[in-house]
Each structure stands twice: as C-alpha cells, then as structure tokens.
C-alpha atoms as a PDB file:
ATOM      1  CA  UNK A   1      39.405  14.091 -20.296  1.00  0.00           C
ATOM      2  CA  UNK A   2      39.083  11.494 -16.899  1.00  0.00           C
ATOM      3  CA  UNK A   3      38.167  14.583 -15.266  1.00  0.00           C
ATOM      4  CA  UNK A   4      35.009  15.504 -17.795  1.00  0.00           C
ATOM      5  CA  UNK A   5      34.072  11.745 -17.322  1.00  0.00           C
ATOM      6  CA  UNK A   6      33.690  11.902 -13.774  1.00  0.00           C
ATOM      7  CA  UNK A   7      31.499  14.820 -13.840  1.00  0.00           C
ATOM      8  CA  UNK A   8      29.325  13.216 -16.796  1.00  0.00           C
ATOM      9  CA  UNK A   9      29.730   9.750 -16.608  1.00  0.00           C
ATOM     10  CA  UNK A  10      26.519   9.313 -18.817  1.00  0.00           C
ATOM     11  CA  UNK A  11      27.733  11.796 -21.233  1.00  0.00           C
ATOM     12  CA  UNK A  12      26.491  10.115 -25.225  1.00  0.00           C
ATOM     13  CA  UNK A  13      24.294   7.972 -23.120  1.00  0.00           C
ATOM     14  CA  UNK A  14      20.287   8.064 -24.167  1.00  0.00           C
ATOM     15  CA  UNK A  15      17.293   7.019 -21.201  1.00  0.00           C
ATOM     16  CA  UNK A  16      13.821   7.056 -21.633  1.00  0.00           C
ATOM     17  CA  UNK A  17      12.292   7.647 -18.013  1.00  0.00           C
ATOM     18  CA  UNK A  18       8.093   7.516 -17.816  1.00  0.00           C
ATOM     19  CA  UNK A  19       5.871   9.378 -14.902  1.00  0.00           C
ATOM     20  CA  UNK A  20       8.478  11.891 -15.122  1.00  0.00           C
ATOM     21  CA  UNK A  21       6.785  14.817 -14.646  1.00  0.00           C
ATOM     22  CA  UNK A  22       7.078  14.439 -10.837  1.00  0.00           C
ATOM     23  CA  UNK A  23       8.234  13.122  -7.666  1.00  0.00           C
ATOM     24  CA  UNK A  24      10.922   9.962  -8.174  1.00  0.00           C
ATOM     25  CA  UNK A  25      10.345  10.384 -11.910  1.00  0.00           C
ATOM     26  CA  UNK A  26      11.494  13.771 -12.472  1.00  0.00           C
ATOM     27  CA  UNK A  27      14.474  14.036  -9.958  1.00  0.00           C
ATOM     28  CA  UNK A  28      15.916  10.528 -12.337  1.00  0.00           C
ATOM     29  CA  UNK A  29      14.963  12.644 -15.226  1.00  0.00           C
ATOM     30  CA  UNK A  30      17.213  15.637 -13.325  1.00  0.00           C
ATOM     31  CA  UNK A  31      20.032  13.129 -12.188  1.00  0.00           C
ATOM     32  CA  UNK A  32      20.468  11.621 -15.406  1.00  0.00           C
ATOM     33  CA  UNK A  33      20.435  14.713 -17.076  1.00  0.00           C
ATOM     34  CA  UNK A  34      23.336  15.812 -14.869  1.00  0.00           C
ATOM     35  CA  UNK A  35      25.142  13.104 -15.458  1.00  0.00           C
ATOM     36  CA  UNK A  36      25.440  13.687 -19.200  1.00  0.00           C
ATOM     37  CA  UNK A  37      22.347  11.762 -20.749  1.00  0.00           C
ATOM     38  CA  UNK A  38      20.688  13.186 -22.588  1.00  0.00           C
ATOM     39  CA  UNK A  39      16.816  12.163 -21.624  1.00  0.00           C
ATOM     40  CA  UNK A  40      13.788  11.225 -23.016  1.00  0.00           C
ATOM     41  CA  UNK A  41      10.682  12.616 -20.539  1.00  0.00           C
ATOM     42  CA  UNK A  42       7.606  10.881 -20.528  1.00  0.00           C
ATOM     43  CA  UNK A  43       4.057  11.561 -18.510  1.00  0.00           C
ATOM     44  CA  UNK A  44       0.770  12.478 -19.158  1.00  0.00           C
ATOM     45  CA  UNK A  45       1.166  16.256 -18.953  1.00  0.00           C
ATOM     46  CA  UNK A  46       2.855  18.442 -20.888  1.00  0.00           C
ATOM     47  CA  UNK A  47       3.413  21.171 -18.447  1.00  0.00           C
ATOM     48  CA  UNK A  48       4.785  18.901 -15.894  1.00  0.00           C
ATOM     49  CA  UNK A  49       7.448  17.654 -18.698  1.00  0.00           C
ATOM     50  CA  UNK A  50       8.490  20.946 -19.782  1.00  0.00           C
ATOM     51  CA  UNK A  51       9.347  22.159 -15.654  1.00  0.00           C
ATOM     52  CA  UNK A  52      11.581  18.877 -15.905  1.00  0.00           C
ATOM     53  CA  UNK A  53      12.897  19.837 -18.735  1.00  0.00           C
ATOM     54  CA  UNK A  54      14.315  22.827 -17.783  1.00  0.00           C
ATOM     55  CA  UNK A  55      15.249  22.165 -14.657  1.00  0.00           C
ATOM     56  CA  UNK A  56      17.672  19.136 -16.867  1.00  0.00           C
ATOM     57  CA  UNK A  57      18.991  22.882 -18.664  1.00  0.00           C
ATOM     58  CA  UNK A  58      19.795  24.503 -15.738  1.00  0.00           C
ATOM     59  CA  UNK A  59      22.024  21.461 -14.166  1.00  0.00           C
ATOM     60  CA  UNK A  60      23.900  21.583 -17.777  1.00  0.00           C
ATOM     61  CA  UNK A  61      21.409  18.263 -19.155  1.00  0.00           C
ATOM     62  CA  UNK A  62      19.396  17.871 -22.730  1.00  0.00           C
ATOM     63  CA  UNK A  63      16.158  16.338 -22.325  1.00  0.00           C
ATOM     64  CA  UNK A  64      13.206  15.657 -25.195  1.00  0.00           C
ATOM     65  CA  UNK A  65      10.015  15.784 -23.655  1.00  0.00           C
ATOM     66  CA  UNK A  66       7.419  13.040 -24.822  1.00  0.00           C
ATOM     67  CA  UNK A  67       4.018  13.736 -23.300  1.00  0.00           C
ATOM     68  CA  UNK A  68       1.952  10.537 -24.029  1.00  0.00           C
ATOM     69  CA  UNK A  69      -0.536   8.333 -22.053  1.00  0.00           C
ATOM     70  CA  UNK A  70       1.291   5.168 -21.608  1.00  0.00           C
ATOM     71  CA  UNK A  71      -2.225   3.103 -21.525  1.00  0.00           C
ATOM     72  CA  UNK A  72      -2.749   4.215 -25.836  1.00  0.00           C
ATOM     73  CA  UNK A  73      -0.108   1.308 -27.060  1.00  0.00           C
ATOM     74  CA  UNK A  74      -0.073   2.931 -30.465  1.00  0.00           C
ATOM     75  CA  UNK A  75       1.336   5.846 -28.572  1.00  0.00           C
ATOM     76  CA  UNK A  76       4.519   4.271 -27.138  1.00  0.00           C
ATOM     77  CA  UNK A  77       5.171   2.169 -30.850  1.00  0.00           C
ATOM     78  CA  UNK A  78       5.220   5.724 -32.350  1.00  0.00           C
ATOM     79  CA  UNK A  79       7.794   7.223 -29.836  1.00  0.00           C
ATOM     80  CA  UNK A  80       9.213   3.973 -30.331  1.00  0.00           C
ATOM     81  CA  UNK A  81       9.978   4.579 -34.103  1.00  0.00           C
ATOM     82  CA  UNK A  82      10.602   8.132 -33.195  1.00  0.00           C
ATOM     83  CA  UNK A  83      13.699   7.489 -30.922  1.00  0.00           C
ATOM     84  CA  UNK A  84      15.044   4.355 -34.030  1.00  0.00           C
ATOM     85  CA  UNK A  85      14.872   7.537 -36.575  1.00  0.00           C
ATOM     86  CA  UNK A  86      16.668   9.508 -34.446  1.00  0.00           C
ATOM     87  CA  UNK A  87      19.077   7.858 -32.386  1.00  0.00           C
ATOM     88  CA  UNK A  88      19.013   4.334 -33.067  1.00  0.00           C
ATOM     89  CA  UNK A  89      19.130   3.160 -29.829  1.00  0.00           C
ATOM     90  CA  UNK A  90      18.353   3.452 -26.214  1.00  0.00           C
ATOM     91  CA  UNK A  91      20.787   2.767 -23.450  1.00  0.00           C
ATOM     92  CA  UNK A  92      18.307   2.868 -20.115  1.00  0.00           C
ATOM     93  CA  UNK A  93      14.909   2.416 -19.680  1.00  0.00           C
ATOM     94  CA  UNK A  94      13.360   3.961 -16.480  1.00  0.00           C
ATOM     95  CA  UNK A  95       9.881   2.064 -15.712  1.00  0.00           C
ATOM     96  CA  UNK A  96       8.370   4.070 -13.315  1.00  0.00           C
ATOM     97  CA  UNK A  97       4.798   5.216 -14.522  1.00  0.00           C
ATOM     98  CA  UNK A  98       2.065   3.512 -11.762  1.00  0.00           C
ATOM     99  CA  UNK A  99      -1.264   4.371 -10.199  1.00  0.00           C
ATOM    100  CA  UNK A 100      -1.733   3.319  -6.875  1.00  0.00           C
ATOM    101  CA  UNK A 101      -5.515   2.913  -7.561  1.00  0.00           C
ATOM    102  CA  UNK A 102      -8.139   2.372  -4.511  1.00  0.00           C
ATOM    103  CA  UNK A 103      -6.236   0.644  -1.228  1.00  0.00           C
ATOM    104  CA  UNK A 104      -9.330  -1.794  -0.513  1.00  0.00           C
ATOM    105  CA  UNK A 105      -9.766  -5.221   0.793  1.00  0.00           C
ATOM    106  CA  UNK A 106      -8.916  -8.267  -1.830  1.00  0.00           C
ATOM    107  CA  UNK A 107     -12.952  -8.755  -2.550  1.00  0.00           C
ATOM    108  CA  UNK A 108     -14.000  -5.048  -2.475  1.00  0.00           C
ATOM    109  CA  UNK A 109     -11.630  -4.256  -5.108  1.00  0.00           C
ATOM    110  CA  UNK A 110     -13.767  -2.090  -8.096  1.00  0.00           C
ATOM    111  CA  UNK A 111     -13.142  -4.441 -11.056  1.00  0.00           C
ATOM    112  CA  UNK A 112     -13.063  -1.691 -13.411  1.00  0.00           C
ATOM    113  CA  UNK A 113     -10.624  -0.085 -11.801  1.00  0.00           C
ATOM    114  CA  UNK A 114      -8.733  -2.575 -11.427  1.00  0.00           C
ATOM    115  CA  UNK A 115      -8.607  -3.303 -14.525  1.00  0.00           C
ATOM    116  CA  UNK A 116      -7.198   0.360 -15.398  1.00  0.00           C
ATOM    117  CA  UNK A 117      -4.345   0.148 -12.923  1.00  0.00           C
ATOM    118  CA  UNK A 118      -3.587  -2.955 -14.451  1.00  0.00           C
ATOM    119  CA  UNK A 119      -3.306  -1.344 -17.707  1.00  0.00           C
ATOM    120  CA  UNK A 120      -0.714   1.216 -16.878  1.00  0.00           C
ATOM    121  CA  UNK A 121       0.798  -1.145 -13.838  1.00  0.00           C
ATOM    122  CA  UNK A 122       1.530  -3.878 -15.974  1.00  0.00           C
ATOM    123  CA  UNK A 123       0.435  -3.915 -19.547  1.00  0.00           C
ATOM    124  CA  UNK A 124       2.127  -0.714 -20.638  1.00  0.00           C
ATOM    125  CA  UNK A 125       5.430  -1.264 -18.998  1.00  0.00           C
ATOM    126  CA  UNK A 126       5.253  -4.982 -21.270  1.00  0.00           C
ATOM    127  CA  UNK A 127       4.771  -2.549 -24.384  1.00  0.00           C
ATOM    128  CA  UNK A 128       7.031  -0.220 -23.716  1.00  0.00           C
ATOM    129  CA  UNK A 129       9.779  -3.038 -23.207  1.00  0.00           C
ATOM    130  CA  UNK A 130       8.430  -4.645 -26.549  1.00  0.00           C
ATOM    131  CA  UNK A 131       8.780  -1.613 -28.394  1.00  0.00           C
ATOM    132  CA  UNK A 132      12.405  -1.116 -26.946  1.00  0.00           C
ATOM    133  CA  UNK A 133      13.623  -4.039 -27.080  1.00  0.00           C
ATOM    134  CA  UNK A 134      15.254  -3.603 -30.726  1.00  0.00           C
ATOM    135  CA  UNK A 135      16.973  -0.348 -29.395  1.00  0.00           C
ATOM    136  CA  UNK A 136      17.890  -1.461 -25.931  1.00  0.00           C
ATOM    137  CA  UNK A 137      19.639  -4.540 -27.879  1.00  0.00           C
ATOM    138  CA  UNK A 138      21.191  -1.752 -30.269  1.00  0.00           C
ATOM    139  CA  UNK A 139      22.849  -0.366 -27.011  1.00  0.00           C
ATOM    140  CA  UNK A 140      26.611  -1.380 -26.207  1.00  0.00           C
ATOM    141  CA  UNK A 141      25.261  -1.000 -22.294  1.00  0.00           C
ATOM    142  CA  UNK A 142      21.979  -1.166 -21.921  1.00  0.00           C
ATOM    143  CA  UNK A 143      19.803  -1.047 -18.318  1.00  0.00           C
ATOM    144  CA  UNK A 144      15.852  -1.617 -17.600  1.00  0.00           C
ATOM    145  CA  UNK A 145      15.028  -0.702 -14.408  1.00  0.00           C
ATOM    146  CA  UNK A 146      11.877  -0.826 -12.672  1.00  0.00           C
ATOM    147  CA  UNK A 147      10.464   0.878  -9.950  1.00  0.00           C
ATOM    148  CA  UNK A 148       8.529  -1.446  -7.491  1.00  0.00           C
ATOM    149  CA  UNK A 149       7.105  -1.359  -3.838  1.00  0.00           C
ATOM    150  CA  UNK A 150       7.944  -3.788  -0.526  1.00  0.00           C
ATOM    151  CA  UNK A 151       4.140  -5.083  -1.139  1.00  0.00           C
ATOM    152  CA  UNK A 152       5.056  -7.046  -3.964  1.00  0.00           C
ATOM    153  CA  UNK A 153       7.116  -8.756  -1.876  1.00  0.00           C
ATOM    154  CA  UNK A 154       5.516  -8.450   1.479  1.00  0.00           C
ATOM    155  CA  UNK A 155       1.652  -8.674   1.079  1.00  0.00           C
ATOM    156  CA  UNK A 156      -0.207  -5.940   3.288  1.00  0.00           C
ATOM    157  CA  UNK A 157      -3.927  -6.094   4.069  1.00  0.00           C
ATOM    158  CA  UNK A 158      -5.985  -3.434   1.593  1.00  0.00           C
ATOM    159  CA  UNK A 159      -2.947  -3.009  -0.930  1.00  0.00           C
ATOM    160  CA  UNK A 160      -3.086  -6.315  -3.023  1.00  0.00           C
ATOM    161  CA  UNK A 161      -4.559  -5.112  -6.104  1.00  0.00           C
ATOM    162  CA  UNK A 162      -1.459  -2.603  -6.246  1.00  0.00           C
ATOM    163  CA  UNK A 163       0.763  -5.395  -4.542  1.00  0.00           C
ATOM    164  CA  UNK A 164      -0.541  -7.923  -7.073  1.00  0.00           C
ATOM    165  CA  UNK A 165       0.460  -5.347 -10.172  1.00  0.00           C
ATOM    166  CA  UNK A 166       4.072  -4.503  -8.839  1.00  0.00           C
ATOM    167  CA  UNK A 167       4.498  -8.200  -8.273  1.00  0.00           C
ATOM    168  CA  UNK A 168       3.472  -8.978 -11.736  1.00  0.00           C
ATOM    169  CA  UNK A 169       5.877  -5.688 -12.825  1.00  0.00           C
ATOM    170  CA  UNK A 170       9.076  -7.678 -11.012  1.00  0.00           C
ATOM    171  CA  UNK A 171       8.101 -10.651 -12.721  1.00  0.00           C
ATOM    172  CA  UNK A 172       7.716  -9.394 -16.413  1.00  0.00           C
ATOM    173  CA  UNK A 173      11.225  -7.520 -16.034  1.00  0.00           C
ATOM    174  CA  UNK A 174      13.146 -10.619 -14.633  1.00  0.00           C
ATOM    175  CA  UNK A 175      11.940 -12.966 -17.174  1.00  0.00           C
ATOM    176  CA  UNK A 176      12.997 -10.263 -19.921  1.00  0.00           C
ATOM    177  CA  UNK A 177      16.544  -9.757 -18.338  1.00  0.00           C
ATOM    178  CA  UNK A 178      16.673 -13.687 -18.387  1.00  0.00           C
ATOM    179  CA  UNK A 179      15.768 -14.240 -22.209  1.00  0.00           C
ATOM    180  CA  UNK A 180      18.455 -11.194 -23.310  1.00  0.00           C
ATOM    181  CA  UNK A 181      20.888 -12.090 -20.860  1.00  0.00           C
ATOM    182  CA  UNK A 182      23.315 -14.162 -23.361  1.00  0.00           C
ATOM    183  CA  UNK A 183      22.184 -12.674 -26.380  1.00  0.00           C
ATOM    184  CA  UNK A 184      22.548  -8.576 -25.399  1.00  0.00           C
ATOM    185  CA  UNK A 185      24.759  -6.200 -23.120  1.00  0.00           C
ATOM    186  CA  UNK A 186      21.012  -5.569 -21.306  1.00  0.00           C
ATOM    187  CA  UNK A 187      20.719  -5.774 -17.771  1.00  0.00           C
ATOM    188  CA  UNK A 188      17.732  -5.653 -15.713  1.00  0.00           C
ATOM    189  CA  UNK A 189      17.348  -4.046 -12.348  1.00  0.00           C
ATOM    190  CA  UNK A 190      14.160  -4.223  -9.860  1.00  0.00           C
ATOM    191  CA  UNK A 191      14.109  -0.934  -7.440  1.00  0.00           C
ATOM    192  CA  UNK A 192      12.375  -0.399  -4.062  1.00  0.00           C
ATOM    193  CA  UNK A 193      12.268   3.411  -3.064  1.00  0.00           C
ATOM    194  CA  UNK A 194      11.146   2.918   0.181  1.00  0.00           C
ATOM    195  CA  UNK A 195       9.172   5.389   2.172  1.00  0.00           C
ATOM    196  CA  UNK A 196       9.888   8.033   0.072  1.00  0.00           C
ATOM    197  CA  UNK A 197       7.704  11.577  -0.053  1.00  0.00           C
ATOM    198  CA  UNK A 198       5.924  11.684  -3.198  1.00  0.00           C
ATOM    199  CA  UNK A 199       1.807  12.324  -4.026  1.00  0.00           C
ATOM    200  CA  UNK A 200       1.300   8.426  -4.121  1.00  0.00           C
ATOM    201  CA  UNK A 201       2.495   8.198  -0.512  1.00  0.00           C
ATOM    202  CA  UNK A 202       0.427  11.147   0.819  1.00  0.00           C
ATOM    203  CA  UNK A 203      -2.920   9.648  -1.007  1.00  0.00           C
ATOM    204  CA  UNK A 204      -1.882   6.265   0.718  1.00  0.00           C
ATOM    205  CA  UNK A 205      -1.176   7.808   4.027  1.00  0.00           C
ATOM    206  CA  UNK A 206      -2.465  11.192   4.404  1.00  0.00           C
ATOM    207  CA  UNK A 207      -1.919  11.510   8.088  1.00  0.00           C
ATOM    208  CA  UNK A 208       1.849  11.025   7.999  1.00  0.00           C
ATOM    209  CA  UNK A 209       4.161  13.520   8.318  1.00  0.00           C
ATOM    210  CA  UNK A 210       5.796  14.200   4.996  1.00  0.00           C
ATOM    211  CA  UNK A 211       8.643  16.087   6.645  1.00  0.00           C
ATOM    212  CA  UNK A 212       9.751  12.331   8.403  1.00  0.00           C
ATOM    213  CA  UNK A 213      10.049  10.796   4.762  1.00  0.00           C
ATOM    214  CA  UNK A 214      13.109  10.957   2.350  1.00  0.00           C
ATOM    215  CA  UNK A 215      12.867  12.987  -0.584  1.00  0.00           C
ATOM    216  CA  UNK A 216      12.531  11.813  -4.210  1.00  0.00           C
ATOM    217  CA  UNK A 217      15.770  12.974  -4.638  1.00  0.00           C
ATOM    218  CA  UNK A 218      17.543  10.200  -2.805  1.00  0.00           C
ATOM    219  CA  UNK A 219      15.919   7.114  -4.760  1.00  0.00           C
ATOM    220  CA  UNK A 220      17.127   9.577  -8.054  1.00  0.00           C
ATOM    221  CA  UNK A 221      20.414   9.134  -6.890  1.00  0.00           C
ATOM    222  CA  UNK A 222      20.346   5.373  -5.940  1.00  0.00           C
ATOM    223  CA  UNK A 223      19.461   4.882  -9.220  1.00  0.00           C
ATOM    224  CA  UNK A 224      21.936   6.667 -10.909  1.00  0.00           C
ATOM    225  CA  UNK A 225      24.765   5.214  -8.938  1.00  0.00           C
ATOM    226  CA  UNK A 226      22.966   2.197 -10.329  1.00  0.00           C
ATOM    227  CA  UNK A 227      23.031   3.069 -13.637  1.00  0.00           C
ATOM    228  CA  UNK A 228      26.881   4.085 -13.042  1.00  0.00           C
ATOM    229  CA  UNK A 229      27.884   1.146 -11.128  1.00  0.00           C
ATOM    230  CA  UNK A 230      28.275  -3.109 -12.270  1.00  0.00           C
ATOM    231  CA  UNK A 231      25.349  -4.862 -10.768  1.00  0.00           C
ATOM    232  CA  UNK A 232      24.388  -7.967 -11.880  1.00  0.00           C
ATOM    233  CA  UNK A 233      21.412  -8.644 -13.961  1.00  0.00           C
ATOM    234  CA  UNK A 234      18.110  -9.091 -11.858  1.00  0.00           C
ATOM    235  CA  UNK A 235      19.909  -7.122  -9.067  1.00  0.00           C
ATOM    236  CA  UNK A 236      16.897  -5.634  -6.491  1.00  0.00           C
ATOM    237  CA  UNK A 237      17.739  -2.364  -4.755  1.00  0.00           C
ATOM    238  CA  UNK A 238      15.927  -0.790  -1.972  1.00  0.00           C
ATOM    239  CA  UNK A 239      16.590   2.422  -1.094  1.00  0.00           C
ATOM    240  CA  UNK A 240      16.545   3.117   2.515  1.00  0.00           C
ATOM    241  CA  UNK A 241      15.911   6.447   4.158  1.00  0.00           C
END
C-alpha cells in the first residue's frame, strides 16, 4: 500500500486546472494526472482539452474536460454546480488562464484591450475562486495556486498593463488565503515559472531562442512537488531554469 502511495500520491484527490489546453497548463494537467488526481481541464478549445486528456490516459490519469471561456461568469458558476453534484468538493485549484495582451508603454496602452485582459487576468480568476470557495472549504487539504510573472514584482518598461494584472492576481489570492486561513485546511500558493518556453513567451520575445528556455514541463513539476509537499500559506515559488 506505501508503495501505491508513492507512485500516486494524489490518488482520490480532485484539481481544477484552467488554460490547460497548452504549454504550463497542460503538462500540470499531465503531472497531476500522474500523480493520481483525477483532473478537471479547462480552456477555450475543445480540441486542445481532449489532446490533454488523453495524454492524462496514457500516463494511467482520469481527467474531465471542461471547455469554457473563463471571461462568461455564468459559465464558471455552472461548472461550479457541476463539480458540487458530482464530487462535492475540490482539493486544488490551478489559476493559470492569462493573456499577455499588447506589451506597450503605460500611456499607449489600448483601453479596450485592456480592459479584456483585465477580464480574464483578474476578474475571472476572482469568480472562479468565488464559485470554489464552498468546495475548496469542503476539501480536508485544499491548495489555490496561481501562476504569476517576475513583472508583478519587478516593473519592466512596456509590460505594466500585464505587470499591473498579475500584481493584482498575487494580491486577490493572498488576501483569500488570509480570510480562510483559520477557518479552512486551504492554502494559497503564488508561482513564478520563470523563463519558461511557451506561446506567451515567443509572442513576447520572438527573437529568442526557444531551444535556451526550460520546458513547460519543469514548472508542471514544481508545482506538483508543491502540491505534494507542506508549504506554508502565501508561500511564492519561482521556478528557475
């Protein structure tokens, strides 16, 4: 029996992970899956879900595919009453849906799209943790982590409408992991992948070579040895490569 836990430590365990149909998103959605979770994939694109999904099959996983667009907030409160009449709870929530949006100077930003990458940025990952809140507290071990960037952090000319949503992101997740920390096994986790090679880095750097950059792969890991491990709540993580 220790030996079936070691090779799925996650094994009864339910996570929800959004922008899953690629890059960091779907190697979590692979990694937990390994592990013995059985996991909730959520994105945009139903094609893109269903590759994850079987690729969770093939390394011995169950996944439920969920393809939604994060920004409709009636969408996520219906998964959201989906997953209650199902499982009843939720043990880790992956945020790590974004849009980079247009890398422009603070007063050239396009309002309007702004605005969008706000939306998704910031607005939807407040909606999905509203509408899992009641199942995360149902959880005997529950984890919210949230993908972020060094900008949020570390202000870089052109990226502060991005910066400015990540920073908000950090902030929203924090404050939640401090109003459930006495009252609910959740903790709350901030990550930094790093340099890592995904689309979003080659549309914010197209002239670097992706072969110099981690893979996707190796911030899937960090996280699940993050999932696995005993940090505390509000613990930040940045994955080096």
């Amino acid at each position: 029996m220790a030996g079936a836990d070691r090779e799925k430590p996650l094994a009864g365990k339910l996570a929800l992970v959004t922008g899953a149909s690629r890059g960091i998103g779907a190697e979590t959605a692979v990694a937990l899956g390994a592990a013995g979770a059985h996991v909730l994939v959520v994105a945009r694109t139903a094609g893109g879900l269903e590759a994850v999904e079987e690729r969770i099959h093939e390394a011995g996983g169950s996944a439920t595919i969920a393809p939604l667009d994060l920004i409709d907030g009636e969408s996520i409160g219906r998964l959201a009453t989906a997953v209650a009449e199902r499982w009843g709870r939720l043990d880790l929530l992956v945020l790590n849906a974004a849009s980079l949006g247009s890398l422009a100077s603070v007063p050239a930003i396009d309002t309007k799209e702004f605005a969008r990458t706000l939306t998704l940025n910031v607005s939807a990952q407040q909606a999905l943790i509203a509408a899992f809140d009641p199942l995360l507290r149902a959880s005997e071990r529950a984890r919210v982590i949230a993908l972020t960037s060094s900008v949020a952090r570390h202000p870089r000319p052109y990226w502060g409408g991005y910066a400015a949503t990540k920073a908000a992101l950090e902030a929203l997740v924090l404050a939640y992991g401090e109003e459930v920390r006495n009252i609910s096994a959740i903790r709350t986790h901030i990550v930094d992948p790093g340099a890592t090679r995904t689309a979003m880095r080659a549309k914010a750097f197209p002239g670097e070579d992706p072969a110099s950059l981690k893979g996707p792969e190796a911030v899937a890991q960090a996280i699940l040895n993050l999932v696995r491990g005993d940090a505390p709540d509000g613990h930040f993580l940045r994955v080096e490569g």
